[in-house]
C-alpha atoms as a PDB file:
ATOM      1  CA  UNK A   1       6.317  -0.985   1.904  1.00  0.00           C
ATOM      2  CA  UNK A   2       9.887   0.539   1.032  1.00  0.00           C
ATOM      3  CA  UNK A   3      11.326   2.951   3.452  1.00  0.00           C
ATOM      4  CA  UNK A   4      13.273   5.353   2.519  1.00  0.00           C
ATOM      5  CA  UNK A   5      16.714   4.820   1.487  1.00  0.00           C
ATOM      6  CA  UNK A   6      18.671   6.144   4.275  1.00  0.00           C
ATOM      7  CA  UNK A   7      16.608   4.606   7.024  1.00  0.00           C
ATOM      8  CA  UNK A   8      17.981   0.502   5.691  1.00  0.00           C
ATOM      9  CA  UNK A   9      20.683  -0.524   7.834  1.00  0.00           C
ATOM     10  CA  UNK A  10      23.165  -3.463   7.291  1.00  0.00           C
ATOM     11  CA  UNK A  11      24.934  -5.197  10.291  1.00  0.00           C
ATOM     12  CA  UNK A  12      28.650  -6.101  10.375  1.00  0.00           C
ATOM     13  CA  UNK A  13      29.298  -9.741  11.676  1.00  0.00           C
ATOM     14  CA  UNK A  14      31.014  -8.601  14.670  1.00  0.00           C
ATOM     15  CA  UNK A  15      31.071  -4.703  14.710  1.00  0.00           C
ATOM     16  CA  UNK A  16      28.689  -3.991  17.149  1.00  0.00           C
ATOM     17  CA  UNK A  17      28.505  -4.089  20.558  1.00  0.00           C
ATOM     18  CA  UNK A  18      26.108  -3.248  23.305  1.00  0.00           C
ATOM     19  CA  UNK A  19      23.470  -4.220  20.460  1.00  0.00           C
ATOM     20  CA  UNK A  20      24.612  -1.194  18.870  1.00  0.00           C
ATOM     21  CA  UNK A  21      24.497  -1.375  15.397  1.00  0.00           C
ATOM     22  CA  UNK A  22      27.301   0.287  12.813  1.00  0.00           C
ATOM     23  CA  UNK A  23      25.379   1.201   9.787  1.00  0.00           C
ATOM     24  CA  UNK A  24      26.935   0.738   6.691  1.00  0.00           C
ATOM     25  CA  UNK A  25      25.787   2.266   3.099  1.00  0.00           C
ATOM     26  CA  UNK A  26      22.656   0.865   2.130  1.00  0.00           C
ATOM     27  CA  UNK A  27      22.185  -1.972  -0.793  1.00  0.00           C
ATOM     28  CA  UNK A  28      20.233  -0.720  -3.834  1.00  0.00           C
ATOM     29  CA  UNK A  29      17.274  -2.800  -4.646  1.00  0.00           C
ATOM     30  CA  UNK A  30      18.358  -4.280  -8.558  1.00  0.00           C
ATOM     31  CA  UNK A  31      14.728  -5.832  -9.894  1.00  0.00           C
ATOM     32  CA  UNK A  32      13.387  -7.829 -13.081  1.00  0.00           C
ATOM     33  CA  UNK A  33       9.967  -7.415 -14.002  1.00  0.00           C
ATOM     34  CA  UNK A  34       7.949  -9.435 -15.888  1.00  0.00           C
ATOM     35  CA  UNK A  35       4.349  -8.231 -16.945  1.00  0.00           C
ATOM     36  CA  UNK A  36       1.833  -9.249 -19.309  1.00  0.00           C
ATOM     37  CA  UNK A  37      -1.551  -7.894 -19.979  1.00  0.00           C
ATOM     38  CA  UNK A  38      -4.407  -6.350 -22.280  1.00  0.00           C
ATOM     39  CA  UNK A  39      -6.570  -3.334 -22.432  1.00  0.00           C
ATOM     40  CA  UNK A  40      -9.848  -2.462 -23.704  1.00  0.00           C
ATOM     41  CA  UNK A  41     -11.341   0.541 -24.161  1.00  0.00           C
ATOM     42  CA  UNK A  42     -15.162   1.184 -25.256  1.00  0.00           C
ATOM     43  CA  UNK A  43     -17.541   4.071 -25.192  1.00  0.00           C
ATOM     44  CA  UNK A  44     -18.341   2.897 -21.523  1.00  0.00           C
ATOM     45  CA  UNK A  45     -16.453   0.393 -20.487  1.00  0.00           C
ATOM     46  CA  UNK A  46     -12.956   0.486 -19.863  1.00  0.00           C
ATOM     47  CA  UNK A  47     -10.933  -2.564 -19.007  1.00  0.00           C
ATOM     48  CA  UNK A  48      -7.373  -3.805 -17.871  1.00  0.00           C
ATOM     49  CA  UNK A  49      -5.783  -6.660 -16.483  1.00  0.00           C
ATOM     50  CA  UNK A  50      -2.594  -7.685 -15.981  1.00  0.00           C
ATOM     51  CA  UNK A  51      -0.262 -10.671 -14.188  1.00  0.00           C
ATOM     52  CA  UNK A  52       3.223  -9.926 -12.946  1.00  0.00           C
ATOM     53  CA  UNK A  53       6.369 -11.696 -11.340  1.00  0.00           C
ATOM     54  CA  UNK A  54       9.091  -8.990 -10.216  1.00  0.00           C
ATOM     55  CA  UNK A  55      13.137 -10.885  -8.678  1.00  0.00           C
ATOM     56  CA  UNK A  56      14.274  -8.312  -6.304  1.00  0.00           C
ATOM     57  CA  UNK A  57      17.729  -8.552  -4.883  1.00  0.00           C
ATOM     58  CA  UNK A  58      17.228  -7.478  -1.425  1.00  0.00           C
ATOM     59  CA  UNK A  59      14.183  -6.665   0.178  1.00  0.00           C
ATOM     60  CA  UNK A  60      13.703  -4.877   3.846  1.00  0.00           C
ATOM     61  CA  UNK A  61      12.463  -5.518   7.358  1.00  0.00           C
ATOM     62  CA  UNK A  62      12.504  -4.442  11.225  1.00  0.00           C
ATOM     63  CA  UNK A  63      13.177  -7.125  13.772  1.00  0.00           C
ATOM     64  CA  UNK A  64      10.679  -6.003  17.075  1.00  0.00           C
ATOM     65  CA  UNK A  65      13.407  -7.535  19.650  1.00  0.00           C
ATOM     66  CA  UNK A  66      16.075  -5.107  18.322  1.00  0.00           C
ATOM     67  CA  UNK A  67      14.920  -1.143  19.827  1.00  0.00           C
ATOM     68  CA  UNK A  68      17.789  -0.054  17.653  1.00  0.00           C
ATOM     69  CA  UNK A  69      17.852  -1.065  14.279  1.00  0.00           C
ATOM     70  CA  UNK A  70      14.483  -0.011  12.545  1.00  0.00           C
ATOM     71  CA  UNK A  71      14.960  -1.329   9.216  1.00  0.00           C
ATOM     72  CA  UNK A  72      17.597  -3.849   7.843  1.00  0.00           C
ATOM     73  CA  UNK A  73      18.384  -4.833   4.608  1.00  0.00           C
ATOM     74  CA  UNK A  74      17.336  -8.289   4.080  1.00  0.00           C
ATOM     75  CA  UNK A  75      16.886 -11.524   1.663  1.00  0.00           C
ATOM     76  CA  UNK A  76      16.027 -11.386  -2.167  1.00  0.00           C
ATOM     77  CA  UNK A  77      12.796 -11.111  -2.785  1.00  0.00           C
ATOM     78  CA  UNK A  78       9.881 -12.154  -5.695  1.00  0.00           C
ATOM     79  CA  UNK A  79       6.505 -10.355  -5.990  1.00  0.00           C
ATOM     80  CA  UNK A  80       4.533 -11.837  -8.176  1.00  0.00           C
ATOM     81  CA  UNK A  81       0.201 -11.986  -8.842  1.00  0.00           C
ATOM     82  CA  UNK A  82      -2.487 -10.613 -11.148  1.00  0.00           C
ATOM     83  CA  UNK A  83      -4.323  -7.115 -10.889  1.00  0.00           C
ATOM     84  CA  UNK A  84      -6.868  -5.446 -12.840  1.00  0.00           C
ATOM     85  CA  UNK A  85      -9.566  -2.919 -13.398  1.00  0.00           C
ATOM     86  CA  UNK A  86     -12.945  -1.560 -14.303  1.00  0.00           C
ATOM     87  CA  UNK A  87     -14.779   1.807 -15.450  1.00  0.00           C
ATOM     88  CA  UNK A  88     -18.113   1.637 -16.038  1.00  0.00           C
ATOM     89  CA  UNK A  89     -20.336   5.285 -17.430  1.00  0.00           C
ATOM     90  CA  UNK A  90     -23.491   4.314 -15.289  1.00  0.00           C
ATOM     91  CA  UNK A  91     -24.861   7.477 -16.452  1.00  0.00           C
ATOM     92  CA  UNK A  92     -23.555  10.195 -18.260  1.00  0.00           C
ATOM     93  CA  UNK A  93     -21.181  12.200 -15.659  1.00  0.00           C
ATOM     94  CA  UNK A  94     -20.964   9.250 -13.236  1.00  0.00           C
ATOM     95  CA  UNK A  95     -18.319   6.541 -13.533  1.00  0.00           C
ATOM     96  CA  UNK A  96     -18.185   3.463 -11.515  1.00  0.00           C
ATOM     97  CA  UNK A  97     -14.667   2.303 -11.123  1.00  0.00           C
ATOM     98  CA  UNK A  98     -13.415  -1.133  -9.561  1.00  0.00           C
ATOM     99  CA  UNK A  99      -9.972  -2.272  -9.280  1.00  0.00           C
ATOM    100  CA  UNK A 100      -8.151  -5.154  -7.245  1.00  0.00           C
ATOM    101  CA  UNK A 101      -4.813  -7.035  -7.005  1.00  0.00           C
ATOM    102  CA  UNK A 102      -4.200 -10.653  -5.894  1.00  0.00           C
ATOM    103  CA  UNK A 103      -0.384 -10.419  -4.974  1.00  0.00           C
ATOM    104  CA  UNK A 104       2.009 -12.835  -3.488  1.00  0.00           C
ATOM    105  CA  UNK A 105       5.448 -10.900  -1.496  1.00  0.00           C
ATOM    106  CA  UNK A 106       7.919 -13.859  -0.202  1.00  0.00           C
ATOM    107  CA  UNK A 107      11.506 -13.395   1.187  1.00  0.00           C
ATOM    108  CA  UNK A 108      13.500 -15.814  -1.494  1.00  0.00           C
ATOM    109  CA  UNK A 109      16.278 -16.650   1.067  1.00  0.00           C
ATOM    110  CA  UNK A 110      19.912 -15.999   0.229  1.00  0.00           C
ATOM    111  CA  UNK A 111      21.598 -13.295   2.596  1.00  0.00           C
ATOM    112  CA  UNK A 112      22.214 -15.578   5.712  1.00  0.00           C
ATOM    113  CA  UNK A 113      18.667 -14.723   7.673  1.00  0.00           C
ATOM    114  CA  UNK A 114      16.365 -18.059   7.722  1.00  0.00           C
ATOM    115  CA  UNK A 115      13.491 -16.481   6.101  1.00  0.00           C
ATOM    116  CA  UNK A 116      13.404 -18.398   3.206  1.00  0.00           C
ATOM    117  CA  UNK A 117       9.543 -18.874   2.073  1.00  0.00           C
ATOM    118  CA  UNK A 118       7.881 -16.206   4.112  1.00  0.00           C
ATOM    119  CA  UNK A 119       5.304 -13.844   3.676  1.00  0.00           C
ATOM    120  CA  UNK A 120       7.617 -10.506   3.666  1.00  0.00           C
ATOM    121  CA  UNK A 121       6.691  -7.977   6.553  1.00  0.00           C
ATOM    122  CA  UNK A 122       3.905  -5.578   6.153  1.00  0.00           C
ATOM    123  CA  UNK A 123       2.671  -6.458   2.305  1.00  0.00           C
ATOM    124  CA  UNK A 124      -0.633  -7.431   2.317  1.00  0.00           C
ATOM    125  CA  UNK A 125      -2.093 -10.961   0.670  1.00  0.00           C
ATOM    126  CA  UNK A 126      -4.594  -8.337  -1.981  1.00  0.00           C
ATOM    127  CA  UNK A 127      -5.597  -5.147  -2.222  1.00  0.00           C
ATOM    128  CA  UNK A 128      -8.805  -3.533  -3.544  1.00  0.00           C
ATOM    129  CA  UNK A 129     -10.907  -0.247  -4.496  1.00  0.00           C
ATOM    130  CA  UNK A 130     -14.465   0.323  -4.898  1.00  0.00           C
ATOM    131  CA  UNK A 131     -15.942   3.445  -6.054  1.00  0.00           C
ATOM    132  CA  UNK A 132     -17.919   6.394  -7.983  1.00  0.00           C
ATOM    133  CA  UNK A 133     -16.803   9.615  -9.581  1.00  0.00           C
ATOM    134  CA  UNK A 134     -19.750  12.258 -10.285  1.00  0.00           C
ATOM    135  CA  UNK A 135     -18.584  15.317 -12.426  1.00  0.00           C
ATOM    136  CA  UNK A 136     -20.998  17.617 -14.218  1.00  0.00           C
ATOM    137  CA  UNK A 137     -17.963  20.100 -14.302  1.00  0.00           C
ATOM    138  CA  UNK A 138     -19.302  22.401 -12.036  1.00  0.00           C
ATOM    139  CA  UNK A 139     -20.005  19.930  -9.574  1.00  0.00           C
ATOM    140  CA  UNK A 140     -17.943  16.686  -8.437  1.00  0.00           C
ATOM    141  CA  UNK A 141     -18.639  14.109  -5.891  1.00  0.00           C
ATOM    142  CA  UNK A 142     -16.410  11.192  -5.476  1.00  0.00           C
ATOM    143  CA  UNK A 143     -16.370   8.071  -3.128  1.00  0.00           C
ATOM    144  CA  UNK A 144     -13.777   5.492  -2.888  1.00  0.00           C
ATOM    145  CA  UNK A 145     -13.580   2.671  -0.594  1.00  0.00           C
ATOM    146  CA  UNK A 146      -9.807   1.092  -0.407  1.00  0.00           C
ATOM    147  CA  UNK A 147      -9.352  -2.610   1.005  1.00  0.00           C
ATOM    148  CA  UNK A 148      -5.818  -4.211   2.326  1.00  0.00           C
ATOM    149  CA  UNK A 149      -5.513  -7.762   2.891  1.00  0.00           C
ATOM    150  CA  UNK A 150      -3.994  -9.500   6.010  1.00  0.00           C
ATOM    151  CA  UNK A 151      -0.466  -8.656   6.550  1.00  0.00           C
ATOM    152  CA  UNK A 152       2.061  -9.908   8.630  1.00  0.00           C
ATOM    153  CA  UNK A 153       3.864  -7.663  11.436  1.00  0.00           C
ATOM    154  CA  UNK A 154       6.926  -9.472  11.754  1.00  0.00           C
ATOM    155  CA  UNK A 155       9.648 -11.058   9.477  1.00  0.00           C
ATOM    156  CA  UNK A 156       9.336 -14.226  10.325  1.00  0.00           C
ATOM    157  CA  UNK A 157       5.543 -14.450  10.282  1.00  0.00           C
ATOM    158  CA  UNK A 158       4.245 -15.013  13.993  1.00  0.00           C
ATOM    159  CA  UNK A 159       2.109 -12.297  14.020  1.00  0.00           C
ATOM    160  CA  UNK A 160      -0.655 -11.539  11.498  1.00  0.00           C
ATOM    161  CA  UNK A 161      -2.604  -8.097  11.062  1.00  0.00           C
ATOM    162  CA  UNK A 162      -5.969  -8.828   9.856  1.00  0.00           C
ATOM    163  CA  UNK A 163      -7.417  -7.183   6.332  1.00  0.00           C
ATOM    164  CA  UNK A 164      -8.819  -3.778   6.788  1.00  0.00           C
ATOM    165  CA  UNK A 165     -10.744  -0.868   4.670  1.00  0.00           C
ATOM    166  CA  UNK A 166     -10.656   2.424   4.177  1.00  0.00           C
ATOM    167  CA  UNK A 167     -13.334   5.139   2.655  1.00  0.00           C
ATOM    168  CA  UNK A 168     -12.776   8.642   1.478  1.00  0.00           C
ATOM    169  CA  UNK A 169     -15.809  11.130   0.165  1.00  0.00           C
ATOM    170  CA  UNK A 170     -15.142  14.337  -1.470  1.00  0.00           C
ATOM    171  CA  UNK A 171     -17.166  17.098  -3.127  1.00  0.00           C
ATOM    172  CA  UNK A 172     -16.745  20.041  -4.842  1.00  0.00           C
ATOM    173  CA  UNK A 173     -18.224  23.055  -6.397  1.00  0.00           C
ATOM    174  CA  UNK A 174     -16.825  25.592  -9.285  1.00  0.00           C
ATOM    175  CA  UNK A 175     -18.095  29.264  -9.511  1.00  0.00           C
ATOM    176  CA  UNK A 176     -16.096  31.123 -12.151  1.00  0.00           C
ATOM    177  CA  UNK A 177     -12.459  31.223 -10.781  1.00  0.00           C
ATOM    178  CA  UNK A 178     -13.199  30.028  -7.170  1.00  0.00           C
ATOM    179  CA  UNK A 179     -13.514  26.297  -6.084  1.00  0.00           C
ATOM    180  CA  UNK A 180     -14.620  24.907  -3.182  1.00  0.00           C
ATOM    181  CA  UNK A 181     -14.869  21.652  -1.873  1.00  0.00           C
ATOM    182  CA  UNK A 182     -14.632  19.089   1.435  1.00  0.00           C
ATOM    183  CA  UNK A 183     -12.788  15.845   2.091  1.00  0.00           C
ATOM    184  CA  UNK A 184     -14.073  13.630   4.630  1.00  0.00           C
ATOM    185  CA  UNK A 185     -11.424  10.742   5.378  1.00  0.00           C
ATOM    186  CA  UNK A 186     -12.396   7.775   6.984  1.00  0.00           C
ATOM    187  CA  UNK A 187     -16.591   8.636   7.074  1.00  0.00           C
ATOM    188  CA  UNK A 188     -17.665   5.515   8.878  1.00  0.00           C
ATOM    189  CA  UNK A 189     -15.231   5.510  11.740  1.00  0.00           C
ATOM    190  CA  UNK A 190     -13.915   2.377  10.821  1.00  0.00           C
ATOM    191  CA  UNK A 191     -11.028   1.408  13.414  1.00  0.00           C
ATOM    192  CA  UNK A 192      -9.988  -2.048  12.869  1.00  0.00           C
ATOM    193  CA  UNK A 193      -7.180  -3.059  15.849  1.00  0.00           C
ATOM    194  CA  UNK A 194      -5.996  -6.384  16.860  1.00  0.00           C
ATOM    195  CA  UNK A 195      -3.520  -7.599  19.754  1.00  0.00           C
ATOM    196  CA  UNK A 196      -0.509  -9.242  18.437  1.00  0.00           C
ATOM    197  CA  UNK A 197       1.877 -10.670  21.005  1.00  0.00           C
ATOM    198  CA  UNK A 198       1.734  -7.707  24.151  1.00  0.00           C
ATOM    199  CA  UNK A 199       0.846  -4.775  22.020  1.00  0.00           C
ATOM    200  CA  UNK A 200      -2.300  -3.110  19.991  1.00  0.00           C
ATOM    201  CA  UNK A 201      -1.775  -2.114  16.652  1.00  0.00           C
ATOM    202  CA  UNK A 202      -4.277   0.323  15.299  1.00  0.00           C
ATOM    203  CA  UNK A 203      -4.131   0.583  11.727  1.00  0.00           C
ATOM    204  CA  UNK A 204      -6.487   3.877  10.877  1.00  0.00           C
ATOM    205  CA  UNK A 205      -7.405   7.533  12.138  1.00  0.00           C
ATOM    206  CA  UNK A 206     -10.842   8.439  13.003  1.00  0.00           C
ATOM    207  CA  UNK A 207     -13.087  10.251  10.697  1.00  0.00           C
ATOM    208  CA  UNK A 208     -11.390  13.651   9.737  1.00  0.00           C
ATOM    209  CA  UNK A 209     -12.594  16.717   7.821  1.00  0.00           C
ATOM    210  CA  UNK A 210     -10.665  19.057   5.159  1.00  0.00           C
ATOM    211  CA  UNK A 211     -11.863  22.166   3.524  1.00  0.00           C
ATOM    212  CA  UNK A 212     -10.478  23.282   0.650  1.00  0.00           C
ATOM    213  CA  UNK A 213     -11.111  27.426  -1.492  1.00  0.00           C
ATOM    214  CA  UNK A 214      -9.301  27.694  -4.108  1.00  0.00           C
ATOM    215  CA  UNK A 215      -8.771  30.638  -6.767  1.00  0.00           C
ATOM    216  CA  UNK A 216      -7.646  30.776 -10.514  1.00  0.00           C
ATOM    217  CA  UNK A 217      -5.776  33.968 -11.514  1.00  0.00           C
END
């Protein structure tokens, strides 16, 4: 998760008072990536994979016992893990797509905070997607079904966020210059919570509905 760049704060050792503190001009994040990886592509089967290691010079967090600071910049950083996916024509006009990332995010120590070795704050241990695409090309239906890993809430790793998913169907239907379809987000209700030290975090919105009607000039 990166924030945006004028939410990260930096402390001065000794310029705040009253827990107050003076925010200075953000660090830029300098990275090196490494990646390596193939890709094949068939009549009906697609496939790519890849493994990655990223050095990031400064990462970000939010310490809970601070009610002022919100983000900080914090240690170096190294993302590293393997990801891939799949497309499969199951029939002609429907796809079957799979995709998933096993991904380690660790603070690398360095900038004076004791966090060396931990699980950075708020990425999750994989990710995932499972789905279908229908298109005739007057017609499209789609389902996808996301998955996030456990996570942890804090910087220093006492409280951990179990893994979660996340569905979203959508249809539509094209008559001459005027489209229209419906998103349903979240169709199974799924509301995943858990306590972590004195307060709930909820992670999802109930099931919600969007129309869309659109028209080509």
């Amino acid at each position: 998760i990166i924030p945006a760049l004028s939410a990260s704060l930096e402390t001065s050792s000794g310029a705040s008072t009253a827990n107050n503190p003076i925010p200075l001009v953000p660090l830029p994040t300098k990275t090196k990536n490494f990646q390596g990886g193939f890709v094949y592509a068939g009549e009906r089967l697609n496939i790519d994979a890849d493994v990655y290691y990223i050095e990031a010079s400064n990462s970000t967090y939010t310490d809970p016992g601070n009610s002022n600071m919100v983000t900080q910049n914090g240690d170096p950083a190294h993302y590293k893990g393997v990801e891939g996916q799949v497309s499969y024509v199951v029939l002609p006009g429907l796809t079957a797509i799979a995709n998933g990332t096993l991904m380690s995010s660790k603070d690398a120590g360095g900038s004076g905070v004791p966090l060396n070795g931990k699980w950075l704050q708020g990425a999750p241990n994989y990710t995932a997607l499972l789905g279908a695409v229908y298109n005739t090309g007057r017609l499209k239906l789609s389902y996808l079904h996301k998955f996030t890993g456990r996570q942890w809430i804090d910087a220093k790793n006492t409280a951990l966020l179990p893994a979660y998913s996340y569905g979203v169907a959508s249809g539509s239907v094209t008559f001459g210059n005027i489209t229209a379809g419906v998103t349903v987000n979240n169709p199974w209700n799924s509301r995943p919570n858990t306590l972590a030290s004195t307060s709930q975090f909820i992670f999802q919105a109930p099931t919600s509905y969007e129309a869309q009607l659109k028209f080509k000039f």
